[in-house]
C-alpha atoms as a PDB file:
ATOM      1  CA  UNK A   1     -19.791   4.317  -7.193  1.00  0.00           C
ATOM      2  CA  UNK A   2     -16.305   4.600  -8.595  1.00  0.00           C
ATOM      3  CA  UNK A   3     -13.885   7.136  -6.954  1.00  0.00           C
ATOM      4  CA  UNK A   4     -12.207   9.296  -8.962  1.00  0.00           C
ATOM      5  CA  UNK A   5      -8.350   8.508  -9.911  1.00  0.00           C
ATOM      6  CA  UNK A   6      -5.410   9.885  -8.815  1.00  0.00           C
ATOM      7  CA  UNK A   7      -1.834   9.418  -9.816  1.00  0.00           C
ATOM      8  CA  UNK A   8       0.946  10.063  -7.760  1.00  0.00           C
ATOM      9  CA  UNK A   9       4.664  10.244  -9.466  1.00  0.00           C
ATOM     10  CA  UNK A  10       6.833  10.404  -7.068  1.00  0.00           C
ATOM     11  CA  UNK A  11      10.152   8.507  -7.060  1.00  0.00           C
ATOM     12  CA  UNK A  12      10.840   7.949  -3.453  1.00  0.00           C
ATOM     13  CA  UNK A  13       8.771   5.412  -2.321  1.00  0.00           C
ATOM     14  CA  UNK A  14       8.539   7.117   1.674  1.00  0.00           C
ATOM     15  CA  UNK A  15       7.334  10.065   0.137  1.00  0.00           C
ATOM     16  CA  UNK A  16       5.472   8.363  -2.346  1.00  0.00           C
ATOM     17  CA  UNK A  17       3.669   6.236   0.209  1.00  0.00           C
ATOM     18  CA  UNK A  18       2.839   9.180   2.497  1.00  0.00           C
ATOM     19  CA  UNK A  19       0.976  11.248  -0.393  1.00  0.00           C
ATOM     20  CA  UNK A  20      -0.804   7.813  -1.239  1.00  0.00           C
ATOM     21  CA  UNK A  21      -2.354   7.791   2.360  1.00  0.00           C
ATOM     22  CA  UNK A  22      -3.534  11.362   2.601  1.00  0.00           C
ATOM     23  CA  UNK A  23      -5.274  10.846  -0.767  1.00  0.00           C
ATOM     24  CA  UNK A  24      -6.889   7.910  -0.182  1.00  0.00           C
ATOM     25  CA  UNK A  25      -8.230   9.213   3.430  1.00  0.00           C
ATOM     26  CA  UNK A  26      -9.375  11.677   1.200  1.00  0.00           C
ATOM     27  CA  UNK A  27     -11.314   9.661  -0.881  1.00  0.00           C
ATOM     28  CA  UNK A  28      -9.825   8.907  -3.993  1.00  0.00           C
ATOM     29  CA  UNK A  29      -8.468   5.996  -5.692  1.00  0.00           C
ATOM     30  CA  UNK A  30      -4.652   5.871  -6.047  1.00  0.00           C
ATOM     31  CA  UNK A  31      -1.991   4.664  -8.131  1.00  0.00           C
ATOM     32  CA  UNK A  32       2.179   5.430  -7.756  1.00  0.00           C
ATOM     33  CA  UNK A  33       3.977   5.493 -10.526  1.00  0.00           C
ATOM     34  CA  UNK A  34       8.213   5.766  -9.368  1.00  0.00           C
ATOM     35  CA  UNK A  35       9.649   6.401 -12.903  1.00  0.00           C
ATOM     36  CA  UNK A  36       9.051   8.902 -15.174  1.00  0.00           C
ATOM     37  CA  UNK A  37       8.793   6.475 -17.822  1.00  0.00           C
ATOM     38  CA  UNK A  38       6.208   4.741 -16.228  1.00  0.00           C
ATOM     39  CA  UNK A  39       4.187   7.769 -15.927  1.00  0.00           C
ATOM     40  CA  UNK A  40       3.800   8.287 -19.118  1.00  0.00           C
ATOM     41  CA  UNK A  41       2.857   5.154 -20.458  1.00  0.00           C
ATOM     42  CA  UNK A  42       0.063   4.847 -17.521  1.00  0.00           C
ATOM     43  CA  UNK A  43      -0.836   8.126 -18.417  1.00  0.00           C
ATOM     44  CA  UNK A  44      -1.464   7.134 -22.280  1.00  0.00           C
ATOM     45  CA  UNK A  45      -4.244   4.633 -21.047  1.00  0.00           C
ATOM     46  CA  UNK A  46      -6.078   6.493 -18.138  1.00  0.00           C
ATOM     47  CA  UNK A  47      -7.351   9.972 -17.407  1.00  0.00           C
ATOM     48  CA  UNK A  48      -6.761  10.985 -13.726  1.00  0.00           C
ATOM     49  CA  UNK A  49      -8.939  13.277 -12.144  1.00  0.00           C
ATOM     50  CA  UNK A  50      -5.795  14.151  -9.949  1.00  0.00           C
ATOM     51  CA  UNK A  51      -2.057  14.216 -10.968  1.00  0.00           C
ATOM     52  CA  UNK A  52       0.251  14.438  -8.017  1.00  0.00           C
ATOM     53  CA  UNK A  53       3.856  15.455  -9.267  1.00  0.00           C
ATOM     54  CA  UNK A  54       7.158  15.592  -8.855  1.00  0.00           C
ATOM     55  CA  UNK A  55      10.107  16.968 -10.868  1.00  0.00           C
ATOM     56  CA  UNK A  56      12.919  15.632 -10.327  1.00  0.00           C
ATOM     57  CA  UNK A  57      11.896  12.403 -11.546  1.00  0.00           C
ATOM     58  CA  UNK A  58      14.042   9.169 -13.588  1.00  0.00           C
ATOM     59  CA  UNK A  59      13.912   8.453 -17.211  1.00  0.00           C
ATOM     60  CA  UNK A  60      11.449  11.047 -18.366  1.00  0.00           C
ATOM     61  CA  UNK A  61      11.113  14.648 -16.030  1.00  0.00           C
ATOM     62  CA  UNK A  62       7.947  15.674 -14.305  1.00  0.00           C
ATOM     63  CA  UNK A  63       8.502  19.091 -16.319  1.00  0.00           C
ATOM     64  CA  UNK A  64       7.969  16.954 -19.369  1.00  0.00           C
ATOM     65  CA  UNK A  65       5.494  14.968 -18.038  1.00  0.00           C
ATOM     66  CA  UNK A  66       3.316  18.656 -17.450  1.00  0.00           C
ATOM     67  CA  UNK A  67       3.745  19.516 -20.613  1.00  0.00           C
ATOM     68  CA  UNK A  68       2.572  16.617 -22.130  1.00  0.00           C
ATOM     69  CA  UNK A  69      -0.482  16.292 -19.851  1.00  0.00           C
ATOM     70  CA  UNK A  70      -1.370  19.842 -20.634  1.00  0.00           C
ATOM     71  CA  UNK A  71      -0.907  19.196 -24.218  1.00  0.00           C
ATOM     72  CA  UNK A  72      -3.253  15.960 -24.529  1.00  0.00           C
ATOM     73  CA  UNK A  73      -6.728  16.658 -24.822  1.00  0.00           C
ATOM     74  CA  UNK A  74      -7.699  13.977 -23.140  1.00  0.00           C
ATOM     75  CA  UNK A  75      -6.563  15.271 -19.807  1.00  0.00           C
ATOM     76  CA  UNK A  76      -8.247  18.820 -20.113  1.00  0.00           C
ATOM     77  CA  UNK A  77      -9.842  17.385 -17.084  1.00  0.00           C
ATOM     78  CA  UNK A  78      -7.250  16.439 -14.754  1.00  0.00           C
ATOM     79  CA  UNK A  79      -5.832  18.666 -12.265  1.00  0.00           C
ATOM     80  CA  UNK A  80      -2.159  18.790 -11.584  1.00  0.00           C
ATOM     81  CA  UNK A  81      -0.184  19.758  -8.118  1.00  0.00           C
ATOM     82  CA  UNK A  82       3.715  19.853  -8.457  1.00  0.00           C
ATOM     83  CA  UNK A  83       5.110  18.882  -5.408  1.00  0.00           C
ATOM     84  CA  UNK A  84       8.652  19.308  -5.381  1.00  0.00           C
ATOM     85  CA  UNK A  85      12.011  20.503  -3.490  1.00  0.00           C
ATOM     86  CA  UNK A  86      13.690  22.106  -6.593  1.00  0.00           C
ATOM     87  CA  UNK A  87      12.476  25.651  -6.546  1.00  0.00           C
ATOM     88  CA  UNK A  88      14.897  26.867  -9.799  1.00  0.00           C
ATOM     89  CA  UNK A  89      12.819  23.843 -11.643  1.00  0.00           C
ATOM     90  CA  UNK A  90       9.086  25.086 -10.555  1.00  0.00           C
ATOM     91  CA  UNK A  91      10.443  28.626 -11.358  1.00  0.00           C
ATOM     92  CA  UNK A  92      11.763  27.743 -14.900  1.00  0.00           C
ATOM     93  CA  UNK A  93       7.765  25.362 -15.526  1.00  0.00           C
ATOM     94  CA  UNK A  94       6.394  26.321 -19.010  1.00  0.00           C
ATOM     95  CA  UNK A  95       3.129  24.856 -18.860  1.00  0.00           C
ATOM     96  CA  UNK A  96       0.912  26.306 -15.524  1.00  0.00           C
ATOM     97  CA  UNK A  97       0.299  23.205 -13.125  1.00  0.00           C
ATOM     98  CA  UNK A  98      -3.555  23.981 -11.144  1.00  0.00           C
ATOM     99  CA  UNK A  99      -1.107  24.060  -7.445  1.00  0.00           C
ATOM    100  CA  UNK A 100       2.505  24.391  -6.715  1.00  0.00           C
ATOM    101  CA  UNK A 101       4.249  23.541  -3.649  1.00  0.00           C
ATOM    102  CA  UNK A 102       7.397  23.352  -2.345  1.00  0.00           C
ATOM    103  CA  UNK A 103       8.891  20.245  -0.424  1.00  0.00           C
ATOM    104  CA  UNK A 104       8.722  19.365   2.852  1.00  0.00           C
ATOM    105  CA  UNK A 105       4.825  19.284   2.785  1.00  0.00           C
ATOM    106  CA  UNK A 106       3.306  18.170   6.241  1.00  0.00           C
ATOM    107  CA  UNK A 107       0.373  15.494   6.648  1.00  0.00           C
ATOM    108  CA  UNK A 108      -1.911  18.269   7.334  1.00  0.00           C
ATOM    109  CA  UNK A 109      -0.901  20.995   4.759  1.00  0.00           C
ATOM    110  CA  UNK A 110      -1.627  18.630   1.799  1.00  0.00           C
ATOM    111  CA  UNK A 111      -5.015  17.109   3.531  1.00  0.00           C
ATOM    112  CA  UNK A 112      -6.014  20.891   3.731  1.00  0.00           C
ATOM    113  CA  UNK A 113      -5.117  21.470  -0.017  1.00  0.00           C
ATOM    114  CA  UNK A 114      -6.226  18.033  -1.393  1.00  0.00           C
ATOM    115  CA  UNK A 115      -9.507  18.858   0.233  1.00  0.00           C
ATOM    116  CA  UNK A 116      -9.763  22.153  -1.386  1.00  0.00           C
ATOM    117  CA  UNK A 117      -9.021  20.813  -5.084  1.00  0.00           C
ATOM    118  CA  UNK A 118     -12.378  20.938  -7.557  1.00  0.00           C
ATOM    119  CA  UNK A 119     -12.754  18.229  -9.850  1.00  0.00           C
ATOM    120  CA  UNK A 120     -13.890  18.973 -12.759  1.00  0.00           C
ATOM    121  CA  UNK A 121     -17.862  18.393 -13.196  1.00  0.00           C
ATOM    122  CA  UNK A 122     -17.298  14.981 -15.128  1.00  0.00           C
ATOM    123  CA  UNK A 123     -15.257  13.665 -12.641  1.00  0.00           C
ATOM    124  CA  UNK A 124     -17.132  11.801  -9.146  1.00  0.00           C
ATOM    125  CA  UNK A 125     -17.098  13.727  -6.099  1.00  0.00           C
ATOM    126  CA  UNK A 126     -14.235  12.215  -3.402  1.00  0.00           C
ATOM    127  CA  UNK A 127     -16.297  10.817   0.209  1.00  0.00           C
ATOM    128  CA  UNK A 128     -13.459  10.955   2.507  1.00  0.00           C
ATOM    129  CA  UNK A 129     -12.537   7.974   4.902  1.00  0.00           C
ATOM    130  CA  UNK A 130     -14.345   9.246   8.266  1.00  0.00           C
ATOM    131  CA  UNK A 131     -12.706   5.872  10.489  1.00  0.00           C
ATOM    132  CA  UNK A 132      -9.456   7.007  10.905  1.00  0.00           C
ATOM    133  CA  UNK A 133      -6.599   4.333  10.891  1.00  0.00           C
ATOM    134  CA  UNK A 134      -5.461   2.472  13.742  1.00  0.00           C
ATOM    135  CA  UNK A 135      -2.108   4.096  14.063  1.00  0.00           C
ATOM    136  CA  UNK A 136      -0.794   7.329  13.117  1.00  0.00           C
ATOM    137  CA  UNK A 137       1.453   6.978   9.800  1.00  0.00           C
ATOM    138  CA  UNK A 138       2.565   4.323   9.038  1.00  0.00           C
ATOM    139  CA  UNK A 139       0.718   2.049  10.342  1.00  0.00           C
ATOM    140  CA  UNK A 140      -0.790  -0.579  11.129  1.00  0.00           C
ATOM    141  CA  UNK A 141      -3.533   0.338   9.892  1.00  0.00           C
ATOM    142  CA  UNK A 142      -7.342  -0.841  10.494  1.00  0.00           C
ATOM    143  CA  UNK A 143      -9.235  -2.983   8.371  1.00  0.00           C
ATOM    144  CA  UNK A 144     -10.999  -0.503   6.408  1.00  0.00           C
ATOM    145  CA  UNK A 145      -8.068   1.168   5.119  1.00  0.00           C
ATOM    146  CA  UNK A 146      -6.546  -1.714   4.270  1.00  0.00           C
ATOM    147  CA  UNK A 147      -9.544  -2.911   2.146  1.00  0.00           C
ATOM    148  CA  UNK A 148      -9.519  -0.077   0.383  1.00  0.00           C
ATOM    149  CA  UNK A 149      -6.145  -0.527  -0.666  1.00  0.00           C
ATOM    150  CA  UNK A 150      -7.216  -4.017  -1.631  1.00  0.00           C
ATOM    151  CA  UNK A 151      -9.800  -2.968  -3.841  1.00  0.00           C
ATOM    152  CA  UNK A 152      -7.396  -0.495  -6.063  1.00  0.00           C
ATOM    153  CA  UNK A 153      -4.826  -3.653  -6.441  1.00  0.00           C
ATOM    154  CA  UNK A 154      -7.635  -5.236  -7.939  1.00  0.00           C
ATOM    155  CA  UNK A 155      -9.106  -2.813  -9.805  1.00  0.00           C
ATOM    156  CA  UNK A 156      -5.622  -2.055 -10.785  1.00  0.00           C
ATOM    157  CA  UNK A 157      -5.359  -5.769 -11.854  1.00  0.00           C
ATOM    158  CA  UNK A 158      -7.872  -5.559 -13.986  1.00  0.00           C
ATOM    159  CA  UNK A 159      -6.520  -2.418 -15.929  1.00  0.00           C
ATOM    160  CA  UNK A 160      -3.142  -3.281 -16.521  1.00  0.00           C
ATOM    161  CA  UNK A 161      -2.134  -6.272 -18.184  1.00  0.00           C
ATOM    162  CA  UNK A 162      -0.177  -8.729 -15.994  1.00  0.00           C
ATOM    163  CA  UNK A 163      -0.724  -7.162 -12.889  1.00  0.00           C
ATOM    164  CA  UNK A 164       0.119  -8.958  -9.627  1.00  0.00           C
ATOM    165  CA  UNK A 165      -0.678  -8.427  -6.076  1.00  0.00           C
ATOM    166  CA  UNK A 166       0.057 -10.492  -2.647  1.00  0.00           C
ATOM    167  CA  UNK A 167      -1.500 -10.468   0.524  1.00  0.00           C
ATOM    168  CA  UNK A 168      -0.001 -12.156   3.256  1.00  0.00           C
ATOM    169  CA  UNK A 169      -1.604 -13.198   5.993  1.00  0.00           C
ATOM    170  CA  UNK A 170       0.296 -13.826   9.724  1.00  0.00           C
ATOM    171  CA  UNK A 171      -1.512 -15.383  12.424  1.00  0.00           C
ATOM    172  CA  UNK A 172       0.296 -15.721  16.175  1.00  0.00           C
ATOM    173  CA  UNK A 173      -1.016 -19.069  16.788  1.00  0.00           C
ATOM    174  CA  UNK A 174      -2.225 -19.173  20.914  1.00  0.00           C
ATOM    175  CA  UNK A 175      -2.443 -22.829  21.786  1.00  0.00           C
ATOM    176  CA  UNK A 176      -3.286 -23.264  25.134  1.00  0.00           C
ATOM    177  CA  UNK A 177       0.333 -23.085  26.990  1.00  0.00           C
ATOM    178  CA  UNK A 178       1.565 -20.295  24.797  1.00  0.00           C
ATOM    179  CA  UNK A 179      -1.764 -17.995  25.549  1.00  0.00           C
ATOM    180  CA  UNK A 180      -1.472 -18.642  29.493  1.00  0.00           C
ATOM    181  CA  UNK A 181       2.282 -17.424  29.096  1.00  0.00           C
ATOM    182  CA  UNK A 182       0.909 -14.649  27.029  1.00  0.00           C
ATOM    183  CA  UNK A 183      -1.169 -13.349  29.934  1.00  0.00           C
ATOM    184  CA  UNK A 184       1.309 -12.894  31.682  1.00  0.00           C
ATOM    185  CA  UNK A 185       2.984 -10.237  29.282  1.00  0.00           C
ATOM    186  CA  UNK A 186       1.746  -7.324  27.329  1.00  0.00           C
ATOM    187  CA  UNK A 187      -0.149  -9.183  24.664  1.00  0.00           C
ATOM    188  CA  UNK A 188      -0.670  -5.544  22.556  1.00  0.00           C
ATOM    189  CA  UNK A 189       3.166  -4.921  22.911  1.00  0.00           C
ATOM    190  CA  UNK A 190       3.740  -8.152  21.720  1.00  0.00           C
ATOM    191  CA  UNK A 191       1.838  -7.286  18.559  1.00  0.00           C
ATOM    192  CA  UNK A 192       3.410  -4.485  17.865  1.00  0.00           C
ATOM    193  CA  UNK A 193       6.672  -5.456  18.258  1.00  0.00           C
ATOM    194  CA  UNK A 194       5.759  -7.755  15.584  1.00  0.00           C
ATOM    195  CA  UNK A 195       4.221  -4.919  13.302  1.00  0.00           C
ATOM    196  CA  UNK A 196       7.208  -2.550  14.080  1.00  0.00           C
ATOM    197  CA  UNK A 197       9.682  -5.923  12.744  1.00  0.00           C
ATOM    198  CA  UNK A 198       7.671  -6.089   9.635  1.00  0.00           C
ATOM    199  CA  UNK A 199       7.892  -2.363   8.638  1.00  0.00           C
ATOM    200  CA  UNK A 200      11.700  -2.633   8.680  1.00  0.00           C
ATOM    201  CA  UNK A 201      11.582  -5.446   6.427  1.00  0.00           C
ATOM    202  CA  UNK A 202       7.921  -3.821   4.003  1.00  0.00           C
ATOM    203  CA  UNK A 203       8.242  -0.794   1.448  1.00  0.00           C
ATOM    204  CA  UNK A 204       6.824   2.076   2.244  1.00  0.00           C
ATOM    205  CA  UNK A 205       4.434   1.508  -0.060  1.00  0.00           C
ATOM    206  CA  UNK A 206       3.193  -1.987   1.329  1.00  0.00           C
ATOM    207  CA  UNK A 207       0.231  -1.850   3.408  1.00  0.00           C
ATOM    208  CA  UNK A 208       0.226  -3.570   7.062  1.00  0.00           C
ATOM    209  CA  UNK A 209      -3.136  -4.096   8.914  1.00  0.00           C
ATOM    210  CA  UNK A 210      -4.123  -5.615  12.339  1.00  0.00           C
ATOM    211  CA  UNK A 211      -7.441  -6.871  12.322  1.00  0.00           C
ATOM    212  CA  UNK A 212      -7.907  -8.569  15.244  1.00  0.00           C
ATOM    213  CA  UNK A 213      -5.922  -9.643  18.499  1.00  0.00           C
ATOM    214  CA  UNK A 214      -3.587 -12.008  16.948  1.00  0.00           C
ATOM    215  CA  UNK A 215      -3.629 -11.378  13.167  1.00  0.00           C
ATOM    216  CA  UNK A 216      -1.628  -8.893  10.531  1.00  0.00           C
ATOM    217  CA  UNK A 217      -2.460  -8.697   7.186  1.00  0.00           C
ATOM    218  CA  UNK A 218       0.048  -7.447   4.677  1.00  0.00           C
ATOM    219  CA  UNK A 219      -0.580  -6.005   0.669  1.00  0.00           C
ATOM    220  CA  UNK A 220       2.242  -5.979  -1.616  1.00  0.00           C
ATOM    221  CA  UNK A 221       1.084  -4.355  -4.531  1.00  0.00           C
ATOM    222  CA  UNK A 222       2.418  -4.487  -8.237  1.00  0.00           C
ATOM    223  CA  UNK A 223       4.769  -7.082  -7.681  1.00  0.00           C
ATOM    224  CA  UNK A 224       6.799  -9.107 -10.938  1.00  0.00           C
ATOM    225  CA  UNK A 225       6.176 -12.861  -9.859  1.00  0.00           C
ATOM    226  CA  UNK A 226       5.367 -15.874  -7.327  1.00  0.00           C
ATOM    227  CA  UNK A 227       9.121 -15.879  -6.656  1.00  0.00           C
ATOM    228  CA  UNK A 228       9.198 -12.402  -5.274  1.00  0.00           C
ATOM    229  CA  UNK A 229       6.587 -13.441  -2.728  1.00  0.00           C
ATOM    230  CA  UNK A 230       8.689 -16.339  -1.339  1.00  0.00           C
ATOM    231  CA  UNK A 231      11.730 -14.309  -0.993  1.00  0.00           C
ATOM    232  CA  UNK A 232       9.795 -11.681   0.505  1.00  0.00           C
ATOM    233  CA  UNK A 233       8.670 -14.446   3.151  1.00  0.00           C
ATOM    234  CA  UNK A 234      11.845 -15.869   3.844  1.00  0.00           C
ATOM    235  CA  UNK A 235      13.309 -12.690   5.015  1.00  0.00           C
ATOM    236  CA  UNK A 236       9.982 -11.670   6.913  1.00  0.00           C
ATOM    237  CA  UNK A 237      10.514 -15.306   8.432  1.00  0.00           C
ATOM    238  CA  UNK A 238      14.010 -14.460   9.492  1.00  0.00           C
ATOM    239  CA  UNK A 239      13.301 -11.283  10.632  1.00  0.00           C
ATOM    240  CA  UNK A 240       9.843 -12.430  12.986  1.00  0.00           C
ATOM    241  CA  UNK A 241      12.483 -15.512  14.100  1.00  0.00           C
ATOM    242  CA  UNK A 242      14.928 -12.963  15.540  1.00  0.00           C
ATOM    243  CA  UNK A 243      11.829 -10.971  17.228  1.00  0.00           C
ATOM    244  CA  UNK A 244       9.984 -13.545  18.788  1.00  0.00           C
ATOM    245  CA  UNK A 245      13.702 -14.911  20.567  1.00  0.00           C
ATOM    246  CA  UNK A 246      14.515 -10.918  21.553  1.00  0.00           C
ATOM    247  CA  UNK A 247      11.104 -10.707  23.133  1.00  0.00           C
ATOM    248  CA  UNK A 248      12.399 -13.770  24.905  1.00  0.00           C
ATOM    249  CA  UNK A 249      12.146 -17.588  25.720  1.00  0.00           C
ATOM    250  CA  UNK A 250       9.517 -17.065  28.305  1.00  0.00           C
ATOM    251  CA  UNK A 251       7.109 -17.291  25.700  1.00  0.00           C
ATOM    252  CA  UNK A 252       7.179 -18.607  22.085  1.00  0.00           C
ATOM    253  CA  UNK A 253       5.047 -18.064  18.949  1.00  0.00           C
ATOM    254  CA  UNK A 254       4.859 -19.588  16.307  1.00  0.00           C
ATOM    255  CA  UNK A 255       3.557 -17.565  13.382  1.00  0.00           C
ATOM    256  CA  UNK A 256       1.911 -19.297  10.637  1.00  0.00           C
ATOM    257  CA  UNK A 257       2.174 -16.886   7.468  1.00  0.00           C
ATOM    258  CA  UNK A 258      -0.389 -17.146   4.340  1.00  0.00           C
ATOM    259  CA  UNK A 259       0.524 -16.462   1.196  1.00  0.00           C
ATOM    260  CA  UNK A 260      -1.529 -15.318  -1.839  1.00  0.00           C
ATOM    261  CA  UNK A 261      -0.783 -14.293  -4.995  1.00  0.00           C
ATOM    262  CA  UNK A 262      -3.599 -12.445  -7.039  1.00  0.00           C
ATOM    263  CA  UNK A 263      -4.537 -11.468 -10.130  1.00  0.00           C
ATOM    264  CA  UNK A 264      -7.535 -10.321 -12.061  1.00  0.00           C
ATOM    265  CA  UNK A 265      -8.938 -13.888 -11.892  1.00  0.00           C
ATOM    266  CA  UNK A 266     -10.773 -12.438  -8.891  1.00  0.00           C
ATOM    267  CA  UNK A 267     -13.580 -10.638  -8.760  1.00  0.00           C
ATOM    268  CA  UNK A 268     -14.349  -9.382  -5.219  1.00  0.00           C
ATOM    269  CA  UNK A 269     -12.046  -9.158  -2.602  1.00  0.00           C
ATOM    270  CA  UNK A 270     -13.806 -10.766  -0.108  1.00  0.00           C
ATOM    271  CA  UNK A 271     -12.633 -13.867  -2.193  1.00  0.00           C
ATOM    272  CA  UNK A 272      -9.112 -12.647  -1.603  1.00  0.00           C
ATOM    273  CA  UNK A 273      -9.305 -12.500   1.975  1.00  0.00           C
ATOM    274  CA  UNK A 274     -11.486 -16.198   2.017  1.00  0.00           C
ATOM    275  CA  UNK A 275      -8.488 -17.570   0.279  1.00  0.00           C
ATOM    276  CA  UNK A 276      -5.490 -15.967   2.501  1.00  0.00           C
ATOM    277  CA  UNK A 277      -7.145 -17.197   5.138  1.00  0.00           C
ATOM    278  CA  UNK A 278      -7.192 -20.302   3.414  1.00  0.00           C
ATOM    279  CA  UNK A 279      -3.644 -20.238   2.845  1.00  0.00           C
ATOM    280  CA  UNK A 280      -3.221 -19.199   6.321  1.00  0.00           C
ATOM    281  CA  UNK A 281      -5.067 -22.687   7.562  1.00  0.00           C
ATOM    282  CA  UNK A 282      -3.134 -24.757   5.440  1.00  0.00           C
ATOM    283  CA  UNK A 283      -0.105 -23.038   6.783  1.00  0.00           C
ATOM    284  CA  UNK A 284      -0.945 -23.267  10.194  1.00  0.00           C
ATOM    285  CA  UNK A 285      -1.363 -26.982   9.552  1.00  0.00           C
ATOM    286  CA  UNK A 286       1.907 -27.322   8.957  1.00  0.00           C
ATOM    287  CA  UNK A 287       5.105 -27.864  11.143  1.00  0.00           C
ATOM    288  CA  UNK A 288       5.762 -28.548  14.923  1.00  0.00           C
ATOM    289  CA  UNK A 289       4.149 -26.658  17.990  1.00  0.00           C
ATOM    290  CA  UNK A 290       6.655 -23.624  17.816  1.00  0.00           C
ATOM    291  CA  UNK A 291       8.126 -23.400  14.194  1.00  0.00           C
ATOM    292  CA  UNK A 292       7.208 -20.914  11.942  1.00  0.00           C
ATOM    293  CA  UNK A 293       5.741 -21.949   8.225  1.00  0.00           C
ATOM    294  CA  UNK A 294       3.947 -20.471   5.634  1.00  0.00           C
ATOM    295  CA  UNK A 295       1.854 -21.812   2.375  1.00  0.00           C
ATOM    296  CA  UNK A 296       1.448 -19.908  -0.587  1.00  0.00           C
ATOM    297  CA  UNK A 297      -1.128 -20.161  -2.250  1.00  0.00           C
ATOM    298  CA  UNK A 298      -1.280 -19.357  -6.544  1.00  0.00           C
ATOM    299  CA  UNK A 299      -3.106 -16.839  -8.590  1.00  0.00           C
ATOM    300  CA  UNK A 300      -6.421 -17.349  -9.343  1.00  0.00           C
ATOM    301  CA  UNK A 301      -7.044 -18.449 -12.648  1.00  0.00           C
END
């Protein structure tokens, strides 16, 4: 069953990425749009069920973008909650938005109110994620949040035309010397020393997953081209070198990093994850005992 749609504008990608989380815990399917501009052309080719806005927004307003949703008949349906820190601009609004609040909005406030919002009768009814995430905000998160986010890139891939996606898989390779100097340290604080280097280096908006002992997952969604990737991994690379000597020489990791690039040439996910973990292998069969290296792997045709 599909979830219903909603569509967060929001130009700060933080902020952006926190609203994202509460909505998807509550059930729905999510898309950011950062630019006013953007908003509006997304919004001439779907009908949300949910329009999470802000104001104070680049190239085209979110008091614009209001009045043009409440104008188009197509989006009778969808129900709009202004979200902004600009009080003289939600005082001034000429068309009504369904719920107005005023910036900073806690985790909980905007659960509670999210929770409360009824669809209209055409749109499906949200099943909120009961397994909570690993972490609190920001992450990492568990697996299950993570493949959700997985399957909106590619449904998201599939509705807008040249789409790309990455997911990059990191695996903390434990040959048999390294894992007996492991035991000797904090393997978890070890991991999330790791996890806490990569969310300097991630957006916001990128989604980081542990899902086991020794591996991270990472989704970079709505990304331009290959190249990106690759740059994207040789600062992670530089980064994770720098970690791995501060945790110190007693023990060293290598980390073998998979890279994918998708597209809508796939039709599942679980092929996505069979061929980062691919990527991951042929990565990992690369390079000495303690260097670092990563494969990427292209889109699927």
């Amino acid at each position: 069953m599909d979830k219903p749609l909603a569509l967060i504008i929001e130009d700060e990608r933080d902020v952006a990425a926190l609203f994202r989380y509460v909505i998807d815990m509550a059930g729905y399917r999510t898309e950011i749009a950062l630019h006013g501009q953007i908003a509006i052309e997304r919004l001439s080719n779907i009908q949300p069920d949910l329009v999470i806005l802000d104001l104070n927004l680049p190239g085209v307003s979110g008091v614009e973008i209001l009045e043009m949703i409440r104008k188009d008949a197509r989006l009778n349906y969808t129900k709009v909650i202004v979200i902004t820190a600009h009080a003289h601009l939600a005082a001034g609004l000429r068309a009504e938005p369904d719920l107005l609040l005023l910036k900073p909005v806690s985790l909980d406030q905007l659960t509670q109110l999210v929770g409360r919002i009824n669809l209209s009768r055409r749109s499906q009814k949200p099943t909120p994620m009961q397994q909570k995430p690993l972490d609190s905000y920001p992450g990492p998160y568990d697996q299950s949040f993570f493949m959700n986010r997985l399957e909106s890139a590619l449904k998201q891939s599939k509705e807008i035309d040249k789409y790309l996606f990455a997911v990059f898989l990191f695996k903390l390779e434990q040959k048999n010397k390294t894992k007996n100097q492991a035991d000797t340290q904090d393997w978890e604080s070890i991991i999330r020393e790791i996890a806490e280097a990569l969310r300097y280096i991630l957006r916001p908006t990128d989604t980081i997953a542990r899902f086991d002992q020794d591996t991270l997952y990472v989704l970079f969604e709505n990304i331009p081209n290959g190249d990106i990737s690759v740059m994207i991994a040789n600062r992670i690379q530089e980064r994770l070198n720098r970690v791995v000597v501060d945790i110190g020489n007693k023990i060293r990791l290598p980390i073998r990093i998979g890279i994918l690039l998708c597209n809508s040439g796939y039709k599942k996910i679980d092929e996505i994850l069979g061929d980062a973990k691919y990527a991951q292998t042929l990565a990992s069969a690369q390079g000495d005992e303690y260097s670092n290296y990563y494969y990427q792997f292209s889109v699927k045709k």
